[in-house]
PDB file of N, CA and C in Angstrom:
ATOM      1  N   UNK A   1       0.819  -1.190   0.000  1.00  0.00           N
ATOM      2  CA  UNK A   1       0.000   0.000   0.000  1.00  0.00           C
ATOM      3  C   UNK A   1       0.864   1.257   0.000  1.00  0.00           C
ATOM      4  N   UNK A   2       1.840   1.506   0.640  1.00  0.00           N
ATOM      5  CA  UNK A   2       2.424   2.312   0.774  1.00  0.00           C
ATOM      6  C   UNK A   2       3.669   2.605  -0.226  1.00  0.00           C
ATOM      7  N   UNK A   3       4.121   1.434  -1.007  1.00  0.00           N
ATOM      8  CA  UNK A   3       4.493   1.451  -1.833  1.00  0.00           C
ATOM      9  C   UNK A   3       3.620   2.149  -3.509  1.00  0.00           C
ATOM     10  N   UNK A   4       2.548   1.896  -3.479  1.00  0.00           N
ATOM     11  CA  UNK A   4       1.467   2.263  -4.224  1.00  0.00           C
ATOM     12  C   UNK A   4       1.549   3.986  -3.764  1.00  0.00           C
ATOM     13  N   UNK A   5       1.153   4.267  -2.739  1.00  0.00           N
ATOM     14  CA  UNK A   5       1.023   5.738  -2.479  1.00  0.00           C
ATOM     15  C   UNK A   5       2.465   6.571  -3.132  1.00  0.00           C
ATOM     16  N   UNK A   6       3.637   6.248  -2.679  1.00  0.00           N
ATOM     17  CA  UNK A   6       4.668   6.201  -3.043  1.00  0.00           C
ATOM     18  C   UNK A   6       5.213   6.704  -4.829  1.00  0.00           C
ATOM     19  N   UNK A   7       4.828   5.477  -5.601  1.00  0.00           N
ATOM     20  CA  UNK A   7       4.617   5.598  -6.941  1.00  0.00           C
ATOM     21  C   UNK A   7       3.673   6.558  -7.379  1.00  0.00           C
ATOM     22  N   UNK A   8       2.709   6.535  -6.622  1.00  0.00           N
ATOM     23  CA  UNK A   8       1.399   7.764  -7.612  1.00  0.00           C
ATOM     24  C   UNK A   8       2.118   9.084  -7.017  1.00  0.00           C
ATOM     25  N   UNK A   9       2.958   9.364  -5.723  1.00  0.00           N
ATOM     26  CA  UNK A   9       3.154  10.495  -5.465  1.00  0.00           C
ATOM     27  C   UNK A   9       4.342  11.214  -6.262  1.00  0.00           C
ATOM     28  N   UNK A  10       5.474  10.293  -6.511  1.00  0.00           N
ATOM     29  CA  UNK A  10       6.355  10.184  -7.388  1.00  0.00           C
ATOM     30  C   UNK A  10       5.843  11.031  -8.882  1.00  0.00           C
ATOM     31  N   UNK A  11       4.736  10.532  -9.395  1.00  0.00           N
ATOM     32  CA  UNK A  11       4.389  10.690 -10.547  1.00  0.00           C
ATOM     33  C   UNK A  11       3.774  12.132 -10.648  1.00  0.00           C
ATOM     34  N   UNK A  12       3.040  12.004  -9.453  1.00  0.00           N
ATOM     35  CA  UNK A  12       2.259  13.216  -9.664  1.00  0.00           C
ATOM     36  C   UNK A  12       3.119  14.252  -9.559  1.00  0.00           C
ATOM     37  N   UNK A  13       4.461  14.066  -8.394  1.00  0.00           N
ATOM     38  CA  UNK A  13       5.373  15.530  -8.390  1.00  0.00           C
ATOM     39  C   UNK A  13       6.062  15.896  -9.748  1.00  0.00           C
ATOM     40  N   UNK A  14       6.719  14.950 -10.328  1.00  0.00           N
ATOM     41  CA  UNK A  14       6.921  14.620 -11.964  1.00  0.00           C
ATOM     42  C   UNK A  14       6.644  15.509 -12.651  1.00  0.00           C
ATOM     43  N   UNK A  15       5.518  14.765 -12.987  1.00  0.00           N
ATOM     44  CA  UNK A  15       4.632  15.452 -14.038  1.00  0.00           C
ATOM     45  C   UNK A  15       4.092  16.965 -13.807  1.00  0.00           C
ATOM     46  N   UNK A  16       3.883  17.306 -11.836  1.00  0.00           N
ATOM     47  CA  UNK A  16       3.380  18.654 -11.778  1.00  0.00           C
ATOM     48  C   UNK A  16       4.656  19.864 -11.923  1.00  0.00           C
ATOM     49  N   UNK A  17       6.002  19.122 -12.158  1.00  0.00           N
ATOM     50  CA  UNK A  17       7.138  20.151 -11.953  1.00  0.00           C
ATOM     51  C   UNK A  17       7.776  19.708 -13.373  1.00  0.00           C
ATOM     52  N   UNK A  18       7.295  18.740 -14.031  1.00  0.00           N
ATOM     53  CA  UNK A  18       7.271  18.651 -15.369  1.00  0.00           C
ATOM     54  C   UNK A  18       8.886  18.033 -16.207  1.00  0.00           C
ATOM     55  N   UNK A  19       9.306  16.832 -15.370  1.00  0.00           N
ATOM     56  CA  UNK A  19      10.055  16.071 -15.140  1.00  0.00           C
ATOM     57  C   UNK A  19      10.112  15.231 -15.634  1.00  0.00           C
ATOM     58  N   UNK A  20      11.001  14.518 -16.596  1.00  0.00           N
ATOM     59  CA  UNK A  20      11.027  13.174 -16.758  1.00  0.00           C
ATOM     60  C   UNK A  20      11.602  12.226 -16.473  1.00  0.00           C
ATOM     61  N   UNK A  21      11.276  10.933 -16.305  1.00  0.00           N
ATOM     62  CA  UNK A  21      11.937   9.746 -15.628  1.00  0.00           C
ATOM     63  C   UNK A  21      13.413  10.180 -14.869  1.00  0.00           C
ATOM     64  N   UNK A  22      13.600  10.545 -16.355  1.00  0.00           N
ATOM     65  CA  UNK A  22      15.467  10.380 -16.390  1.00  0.00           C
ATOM     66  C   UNK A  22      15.687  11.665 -16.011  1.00  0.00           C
ATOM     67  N   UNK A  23      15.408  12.889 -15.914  1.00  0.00           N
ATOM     68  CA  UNK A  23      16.096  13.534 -15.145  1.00  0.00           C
ATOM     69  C   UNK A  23      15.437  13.954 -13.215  1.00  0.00           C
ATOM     70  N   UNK A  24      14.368  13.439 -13.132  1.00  0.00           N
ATOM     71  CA  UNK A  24      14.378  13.288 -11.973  1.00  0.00           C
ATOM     72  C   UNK A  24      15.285  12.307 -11.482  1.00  0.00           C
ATOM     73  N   UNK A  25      15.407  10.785 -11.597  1.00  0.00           N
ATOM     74  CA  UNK A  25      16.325   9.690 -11.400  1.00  0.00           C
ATOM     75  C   UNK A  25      17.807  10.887 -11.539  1.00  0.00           C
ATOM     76  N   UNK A  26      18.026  11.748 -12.061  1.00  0.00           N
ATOM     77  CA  UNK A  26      19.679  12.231 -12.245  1.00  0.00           C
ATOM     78  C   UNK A  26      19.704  12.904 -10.959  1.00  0.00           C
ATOM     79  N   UNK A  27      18.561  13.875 -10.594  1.00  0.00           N
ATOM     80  CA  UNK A  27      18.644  15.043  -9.666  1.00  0.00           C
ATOM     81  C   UNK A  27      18.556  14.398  -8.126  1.00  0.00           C
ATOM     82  N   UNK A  28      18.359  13.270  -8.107  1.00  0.00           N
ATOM     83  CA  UNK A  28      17.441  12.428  -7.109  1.00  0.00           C
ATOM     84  C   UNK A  28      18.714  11.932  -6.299  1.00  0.00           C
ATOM     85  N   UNK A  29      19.604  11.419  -7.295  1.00  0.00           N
ATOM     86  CA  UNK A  29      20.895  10.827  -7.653  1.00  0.00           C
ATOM     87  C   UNK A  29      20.596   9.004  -7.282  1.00  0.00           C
ATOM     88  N   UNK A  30      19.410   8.630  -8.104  1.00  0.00           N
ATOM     89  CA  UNK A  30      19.429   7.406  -8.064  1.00  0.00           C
ATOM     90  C   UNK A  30      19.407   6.561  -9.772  1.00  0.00           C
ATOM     91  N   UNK A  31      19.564   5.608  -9.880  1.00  0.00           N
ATOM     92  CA  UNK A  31      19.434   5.451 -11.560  1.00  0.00           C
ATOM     93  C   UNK A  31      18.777   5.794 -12.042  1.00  0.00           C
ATOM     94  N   UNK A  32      18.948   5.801 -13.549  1.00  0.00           N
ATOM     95  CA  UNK A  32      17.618   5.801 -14.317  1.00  0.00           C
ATOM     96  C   UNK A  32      16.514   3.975 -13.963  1.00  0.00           C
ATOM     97  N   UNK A  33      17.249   3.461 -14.442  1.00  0.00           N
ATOM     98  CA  UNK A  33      16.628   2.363 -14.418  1.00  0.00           C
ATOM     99  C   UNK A  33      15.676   1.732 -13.206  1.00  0.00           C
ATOM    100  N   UNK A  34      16.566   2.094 -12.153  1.00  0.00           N
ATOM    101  CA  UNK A  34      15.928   2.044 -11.233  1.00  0.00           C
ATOM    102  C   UNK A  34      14.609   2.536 -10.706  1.00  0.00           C
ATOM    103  N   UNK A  35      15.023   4.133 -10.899  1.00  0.00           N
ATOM    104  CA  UNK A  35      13.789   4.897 -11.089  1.00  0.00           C
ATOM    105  C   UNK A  35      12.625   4.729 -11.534  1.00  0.00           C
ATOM    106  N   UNK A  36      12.792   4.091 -13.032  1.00  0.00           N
ATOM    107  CA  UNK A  36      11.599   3.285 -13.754  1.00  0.00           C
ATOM    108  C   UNK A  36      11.064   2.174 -13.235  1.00  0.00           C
ATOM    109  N   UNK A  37      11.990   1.148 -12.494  1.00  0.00           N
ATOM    110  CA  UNK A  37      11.079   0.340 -11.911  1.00  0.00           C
ATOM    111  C   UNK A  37      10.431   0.517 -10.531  1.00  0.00           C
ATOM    112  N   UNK A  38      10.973   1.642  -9.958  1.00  0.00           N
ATOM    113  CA  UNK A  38      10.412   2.088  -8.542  1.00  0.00           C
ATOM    114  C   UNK A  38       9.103   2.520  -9.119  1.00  0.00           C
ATOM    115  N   UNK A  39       9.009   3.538 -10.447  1.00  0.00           N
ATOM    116  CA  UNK A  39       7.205   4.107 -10.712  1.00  0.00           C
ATOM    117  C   UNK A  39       6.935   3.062 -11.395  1.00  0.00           C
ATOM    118  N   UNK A  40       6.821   2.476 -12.103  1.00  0.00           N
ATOM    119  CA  UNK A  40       6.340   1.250 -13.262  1.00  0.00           C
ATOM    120  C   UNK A  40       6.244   0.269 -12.476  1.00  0.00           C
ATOM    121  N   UNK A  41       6.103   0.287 -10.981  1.00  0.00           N
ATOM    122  CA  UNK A  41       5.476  -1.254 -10.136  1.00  0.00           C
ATOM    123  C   UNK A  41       6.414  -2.090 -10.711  1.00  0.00           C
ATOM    124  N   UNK A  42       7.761  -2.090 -10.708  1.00  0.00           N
ATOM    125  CA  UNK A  42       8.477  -3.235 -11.247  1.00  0.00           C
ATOM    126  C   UNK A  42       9.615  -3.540 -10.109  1.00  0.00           C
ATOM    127  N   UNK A  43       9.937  -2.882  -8.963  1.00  0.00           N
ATOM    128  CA  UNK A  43      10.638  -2.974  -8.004  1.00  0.00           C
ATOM    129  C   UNK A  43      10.246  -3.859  -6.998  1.00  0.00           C
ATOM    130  N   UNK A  44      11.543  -3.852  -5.892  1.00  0.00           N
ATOM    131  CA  UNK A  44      11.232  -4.883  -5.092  1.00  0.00           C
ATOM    132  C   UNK A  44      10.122  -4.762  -4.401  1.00  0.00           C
ATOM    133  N   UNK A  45       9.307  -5.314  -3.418  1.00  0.00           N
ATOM    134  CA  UNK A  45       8.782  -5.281  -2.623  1.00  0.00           C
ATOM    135  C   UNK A  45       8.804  -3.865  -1.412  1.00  0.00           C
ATOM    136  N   UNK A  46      10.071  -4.524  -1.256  1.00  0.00           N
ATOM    137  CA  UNK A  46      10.660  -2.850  -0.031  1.00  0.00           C
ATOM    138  C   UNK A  46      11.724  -1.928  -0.554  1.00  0.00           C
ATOM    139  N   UNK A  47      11.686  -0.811  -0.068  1.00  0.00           N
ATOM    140  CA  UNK A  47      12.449  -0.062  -0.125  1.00  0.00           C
ATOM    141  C   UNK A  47      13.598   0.635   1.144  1.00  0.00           C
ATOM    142  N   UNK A  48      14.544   1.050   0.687  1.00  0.00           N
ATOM    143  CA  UNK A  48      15.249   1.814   1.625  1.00  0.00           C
ATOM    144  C   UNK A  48      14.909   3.023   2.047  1.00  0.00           C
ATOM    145  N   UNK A  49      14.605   3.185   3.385  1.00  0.00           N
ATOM    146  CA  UNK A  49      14.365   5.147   3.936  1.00  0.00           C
ATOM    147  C   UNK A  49      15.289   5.688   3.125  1.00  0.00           C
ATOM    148  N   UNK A  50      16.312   5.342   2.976  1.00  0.00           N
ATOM    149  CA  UNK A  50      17.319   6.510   2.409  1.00  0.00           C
ATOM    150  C   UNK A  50      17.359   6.426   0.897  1.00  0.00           C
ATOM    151  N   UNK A  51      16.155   5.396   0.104  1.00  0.00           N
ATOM    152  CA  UNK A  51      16.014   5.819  -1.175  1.00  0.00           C
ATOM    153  C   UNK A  51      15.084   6.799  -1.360  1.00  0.00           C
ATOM    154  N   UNK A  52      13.950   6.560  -0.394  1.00  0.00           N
ATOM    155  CA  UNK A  52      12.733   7.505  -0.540  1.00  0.00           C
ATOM    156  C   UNK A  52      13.060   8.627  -0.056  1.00  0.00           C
ATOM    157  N   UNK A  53      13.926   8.987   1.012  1.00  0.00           N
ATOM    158  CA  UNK A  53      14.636  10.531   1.197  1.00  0.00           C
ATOM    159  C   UNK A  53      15.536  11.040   0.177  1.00  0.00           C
ATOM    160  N   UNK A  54      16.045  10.522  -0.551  1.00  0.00           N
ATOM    161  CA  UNK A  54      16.422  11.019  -1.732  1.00  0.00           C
ATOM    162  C   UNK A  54      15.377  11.060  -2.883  1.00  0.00           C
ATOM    163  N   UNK A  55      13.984  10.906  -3.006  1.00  0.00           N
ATOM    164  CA  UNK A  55      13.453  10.719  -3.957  1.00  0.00           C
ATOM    165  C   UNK A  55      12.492  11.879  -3.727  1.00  0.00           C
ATOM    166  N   UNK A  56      12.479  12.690  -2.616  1.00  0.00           N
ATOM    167  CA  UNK A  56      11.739  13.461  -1.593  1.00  0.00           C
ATOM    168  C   UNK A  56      12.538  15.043  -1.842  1.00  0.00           C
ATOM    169  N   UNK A  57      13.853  14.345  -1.230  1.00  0.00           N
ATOM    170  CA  UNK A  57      14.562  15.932  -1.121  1.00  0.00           C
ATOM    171  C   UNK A  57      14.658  16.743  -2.720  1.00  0.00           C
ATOM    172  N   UNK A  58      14.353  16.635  -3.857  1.00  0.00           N
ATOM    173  CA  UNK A  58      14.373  17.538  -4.549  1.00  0.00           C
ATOM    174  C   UNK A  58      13.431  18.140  -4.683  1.00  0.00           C
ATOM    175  N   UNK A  59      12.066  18.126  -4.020  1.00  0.00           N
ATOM    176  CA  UNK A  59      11.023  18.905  -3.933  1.00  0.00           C
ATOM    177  C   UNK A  59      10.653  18.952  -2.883  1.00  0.00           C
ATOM    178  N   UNK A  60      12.174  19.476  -2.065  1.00  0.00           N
ATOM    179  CA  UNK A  60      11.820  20.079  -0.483  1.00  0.00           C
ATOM    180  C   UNK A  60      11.323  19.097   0.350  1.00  0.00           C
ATOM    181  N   UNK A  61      10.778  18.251   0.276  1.00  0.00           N
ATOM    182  CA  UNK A  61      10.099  17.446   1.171  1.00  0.00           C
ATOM    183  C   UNK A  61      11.152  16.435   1.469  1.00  0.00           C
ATOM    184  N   UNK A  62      10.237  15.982   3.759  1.00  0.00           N
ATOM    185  CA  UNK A  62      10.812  14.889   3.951  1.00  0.00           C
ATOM    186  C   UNK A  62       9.944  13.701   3.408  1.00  0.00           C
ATOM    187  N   UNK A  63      11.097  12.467   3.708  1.00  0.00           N
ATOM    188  CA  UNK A  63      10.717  10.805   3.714  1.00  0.00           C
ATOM    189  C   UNK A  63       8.636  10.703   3.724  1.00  0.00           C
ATOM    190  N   UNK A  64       8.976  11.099   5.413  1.00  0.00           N
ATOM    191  CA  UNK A  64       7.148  10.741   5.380  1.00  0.00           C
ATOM    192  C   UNK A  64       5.736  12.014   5.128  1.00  0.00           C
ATOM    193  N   UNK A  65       6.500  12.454   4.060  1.00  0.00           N
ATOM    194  CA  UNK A  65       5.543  13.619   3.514  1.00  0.00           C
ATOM    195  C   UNK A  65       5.627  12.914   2.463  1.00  0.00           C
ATOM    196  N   UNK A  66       6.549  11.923   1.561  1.00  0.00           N
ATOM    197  CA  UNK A  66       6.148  11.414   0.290  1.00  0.00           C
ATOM    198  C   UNK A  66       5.271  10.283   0.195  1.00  0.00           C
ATOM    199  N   UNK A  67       5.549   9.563   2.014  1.00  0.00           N
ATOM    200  CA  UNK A  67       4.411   8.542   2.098  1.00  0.00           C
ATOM    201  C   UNK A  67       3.429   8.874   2.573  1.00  0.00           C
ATOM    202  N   UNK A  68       2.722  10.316   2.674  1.00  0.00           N
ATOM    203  CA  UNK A  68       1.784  10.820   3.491  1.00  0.00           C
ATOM    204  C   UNK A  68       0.805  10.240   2.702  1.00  0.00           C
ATOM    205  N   UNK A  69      -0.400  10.256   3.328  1.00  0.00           N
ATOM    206  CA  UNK A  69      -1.759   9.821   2.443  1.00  0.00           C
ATOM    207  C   UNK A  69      -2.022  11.352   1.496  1.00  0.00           C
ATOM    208  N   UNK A  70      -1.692  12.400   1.525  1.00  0.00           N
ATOM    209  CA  UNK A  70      -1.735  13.951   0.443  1.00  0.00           C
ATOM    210  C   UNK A  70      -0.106  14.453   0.775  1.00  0.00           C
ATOM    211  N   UNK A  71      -0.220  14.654  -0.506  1.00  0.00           N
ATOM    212  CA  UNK A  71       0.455  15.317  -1.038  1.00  0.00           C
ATOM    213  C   UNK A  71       0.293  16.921  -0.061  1.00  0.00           C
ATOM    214  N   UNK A  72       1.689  17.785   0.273  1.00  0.00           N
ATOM    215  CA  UNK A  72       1.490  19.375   0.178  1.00  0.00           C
ATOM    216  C   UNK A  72       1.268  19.645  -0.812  1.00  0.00           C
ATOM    217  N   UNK A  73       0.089  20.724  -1.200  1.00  0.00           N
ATOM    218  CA  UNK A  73      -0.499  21.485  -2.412  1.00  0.00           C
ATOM    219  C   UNK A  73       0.811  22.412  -3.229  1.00  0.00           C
ATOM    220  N   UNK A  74       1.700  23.151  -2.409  1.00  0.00           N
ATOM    221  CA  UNK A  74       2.735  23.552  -2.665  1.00  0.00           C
ATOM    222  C   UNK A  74       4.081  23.213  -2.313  1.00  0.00           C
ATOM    223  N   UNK A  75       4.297  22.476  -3.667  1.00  0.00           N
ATOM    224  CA  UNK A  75       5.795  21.919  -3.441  1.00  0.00           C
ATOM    225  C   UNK A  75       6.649  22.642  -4.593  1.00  0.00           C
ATOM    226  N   UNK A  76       8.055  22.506  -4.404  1.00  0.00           N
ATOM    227  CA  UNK A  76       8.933  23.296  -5.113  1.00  0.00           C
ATOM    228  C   UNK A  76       9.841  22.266  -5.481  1.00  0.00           C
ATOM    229  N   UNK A  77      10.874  23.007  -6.645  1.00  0.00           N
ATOM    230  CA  UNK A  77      11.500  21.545  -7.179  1.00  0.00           C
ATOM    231  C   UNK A  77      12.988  22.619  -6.994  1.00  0.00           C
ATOM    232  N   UNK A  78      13.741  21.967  -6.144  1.00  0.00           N
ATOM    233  CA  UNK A  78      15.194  22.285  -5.758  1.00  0.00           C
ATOM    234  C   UNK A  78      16.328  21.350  -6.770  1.00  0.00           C
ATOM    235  N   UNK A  79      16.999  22.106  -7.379  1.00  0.00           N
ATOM    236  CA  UNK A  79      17.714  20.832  -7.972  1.00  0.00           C
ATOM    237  C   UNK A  79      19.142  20.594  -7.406  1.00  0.00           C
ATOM    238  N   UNK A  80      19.055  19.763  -7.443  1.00  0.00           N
ATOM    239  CA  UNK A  80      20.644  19.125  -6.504  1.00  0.00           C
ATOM    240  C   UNK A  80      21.530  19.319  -7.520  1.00  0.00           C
ATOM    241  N   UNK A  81      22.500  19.049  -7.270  1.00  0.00           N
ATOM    242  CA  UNK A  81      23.788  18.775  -7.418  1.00  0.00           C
ATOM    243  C   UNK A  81      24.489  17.453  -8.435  1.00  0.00           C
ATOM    244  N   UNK A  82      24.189  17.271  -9.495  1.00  0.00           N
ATOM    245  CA  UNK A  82      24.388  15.714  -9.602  1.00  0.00           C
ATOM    246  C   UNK A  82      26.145  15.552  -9.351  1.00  0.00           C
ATOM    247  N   UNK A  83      27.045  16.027  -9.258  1.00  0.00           N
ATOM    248  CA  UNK A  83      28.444  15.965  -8.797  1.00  0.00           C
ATOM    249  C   UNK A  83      28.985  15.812 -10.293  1.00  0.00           C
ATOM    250  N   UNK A  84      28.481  15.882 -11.687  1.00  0.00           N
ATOM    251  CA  UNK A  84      29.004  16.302 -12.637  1.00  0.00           C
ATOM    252  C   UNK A  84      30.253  17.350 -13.056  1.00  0.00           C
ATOM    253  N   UNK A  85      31.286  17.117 -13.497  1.00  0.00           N
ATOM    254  CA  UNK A  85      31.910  18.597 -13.919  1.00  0.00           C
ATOM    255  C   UNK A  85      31.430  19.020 -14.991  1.00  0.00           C
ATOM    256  N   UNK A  86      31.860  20.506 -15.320  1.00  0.00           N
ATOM    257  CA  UNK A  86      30.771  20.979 -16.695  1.00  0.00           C
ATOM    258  C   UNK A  86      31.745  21.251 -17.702  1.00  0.00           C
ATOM    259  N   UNK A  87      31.915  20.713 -18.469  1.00  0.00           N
ATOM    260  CA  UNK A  87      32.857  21.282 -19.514  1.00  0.00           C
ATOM    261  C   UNK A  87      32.633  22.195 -20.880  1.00  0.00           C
ATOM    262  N   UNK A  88      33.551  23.235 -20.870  1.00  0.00           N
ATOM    263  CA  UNK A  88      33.144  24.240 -21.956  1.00  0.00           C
ATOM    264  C   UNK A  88      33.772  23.794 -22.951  1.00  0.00           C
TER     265      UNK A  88
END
């Protein structure tokens, strides 16, 4: 169940800050692939607190505000750091 809440909340921040798979999974700093099977119901069973706090902190929010039963109405999208260098 909570895994379910999880995925739809995922999606909905996504799509409302207008995100895709792959660069939320970059900003998040978890795979792509992974990412896809965490929303696409293709992941394990459980998860790690410290995946879902990273899946949280780029739109300000903690861990159990992403498993809350609602969503905050106003969330913001912070972008991290992916530890990239930038080359000119």
């Amino acid at each position: 169940m909570l895994l379910n809440r999880l995925r739809a909340h995922l999606r909905t921040l996504r799509t409302r800050h207008e995100l895709t798979q792959e660069a939320l999974s970059e900003i998040s700093g978890v795979s792509y692939k992974f990412y896809q099977r965490i929303e696409n119901d293709q992941s394990k069973r459980e998860l790690k607190i410290s995946t879902v706090e990273k899946l949280a902190a780029p739109f300000g929010l903690e861990a159990w505000q992403l498993l809350a039963p609602e969503l905050p109405d106003a969330t913001r999208l912070i972008r991290a750091k992916t530890g990239r260098k930038r080359t000119s």
